[in-house]
Protein backbone atom coordinates (compact mmCIF):
# COMPACT_ATOMS: atom_id res chain seq x y z
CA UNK A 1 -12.66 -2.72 9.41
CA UNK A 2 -9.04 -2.36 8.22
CA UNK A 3 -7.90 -0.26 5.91
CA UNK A 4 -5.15 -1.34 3.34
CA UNK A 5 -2.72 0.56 1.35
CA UNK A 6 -1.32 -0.84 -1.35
CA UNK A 7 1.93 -0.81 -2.84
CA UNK A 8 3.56 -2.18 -6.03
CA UNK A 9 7.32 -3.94 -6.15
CA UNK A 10 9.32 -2.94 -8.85
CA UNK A 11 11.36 -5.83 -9.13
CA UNK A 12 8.60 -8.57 -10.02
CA UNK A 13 5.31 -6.00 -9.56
CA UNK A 14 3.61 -8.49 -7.04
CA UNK A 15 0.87 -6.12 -5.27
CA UNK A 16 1.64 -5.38 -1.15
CA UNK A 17 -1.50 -4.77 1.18
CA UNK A 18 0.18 -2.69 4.08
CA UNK A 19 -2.39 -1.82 7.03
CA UNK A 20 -2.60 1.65 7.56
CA UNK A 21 -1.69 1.18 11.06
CA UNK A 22 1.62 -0.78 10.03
CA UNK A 23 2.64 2.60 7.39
CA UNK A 24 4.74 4.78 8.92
CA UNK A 25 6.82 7.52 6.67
CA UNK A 26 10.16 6.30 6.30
CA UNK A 27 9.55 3.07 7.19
CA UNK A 28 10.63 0.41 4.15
CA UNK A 29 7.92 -1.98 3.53
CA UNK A 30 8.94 -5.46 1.50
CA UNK A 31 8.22 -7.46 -0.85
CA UNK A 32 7.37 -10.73 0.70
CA UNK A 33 8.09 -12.15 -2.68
CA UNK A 34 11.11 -11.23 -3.78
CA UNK A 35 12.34 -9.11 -0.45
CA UNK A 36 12.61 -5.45 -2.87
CA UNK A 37 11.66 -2.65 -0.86
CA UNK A 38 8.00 -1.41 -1.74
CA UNK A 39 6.92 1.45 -3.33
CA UNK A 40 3.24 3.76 -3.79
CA UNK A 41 2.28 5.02 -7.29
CA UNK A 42 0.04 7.19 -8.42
CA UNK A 43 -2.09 4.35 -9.56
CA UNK A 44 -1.83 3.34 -5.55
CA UNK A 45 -2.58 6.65 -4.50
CA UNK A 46 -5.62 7.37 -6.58
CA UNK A 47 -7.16 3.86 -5.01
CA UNK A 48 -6.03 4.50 -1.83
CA UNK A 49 -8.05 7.94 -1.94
CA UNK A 50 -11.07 6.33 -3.03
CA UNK A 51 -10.89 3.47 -0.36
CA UNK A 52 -10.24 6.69 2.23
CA UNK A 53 -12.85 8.19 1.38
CA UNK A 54 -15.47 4.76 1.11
CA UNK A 55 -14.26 4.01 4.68
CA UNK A 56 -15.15 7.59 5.98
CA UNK A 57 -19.09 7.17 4.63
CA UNK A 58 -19.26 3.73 6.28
């Protein structure tokens, strides 16, 4: 089981599944869209949370 995180582009707000194992701090993750760099928000962080947290009971 993978576990995404996702992140928003703030040019045209198309959603970006990253794999956890592909994050790394610092590292810029693009849109495949438009080519904008990524970005989390708090909306991103509150789902990640809950899909951390469903992964760890399975």
């Amino acid at each position: 089981m993978t576990l995404l995180i996702r992140f928003e582009c703030p040019q045209c707000n198309e959603t970006l599944f990253i794999d956890l194992q592909d994050f790394a701090p610092g590292r810029r993750q693009l849109c495949k869209n438009c080519q904008t760099p990524g970005r989390i928000t708090n909306a991103s962080l509150e789902r990640f949370s809950s899909d951390l947290r469903q992964f760890c009971q399975n």
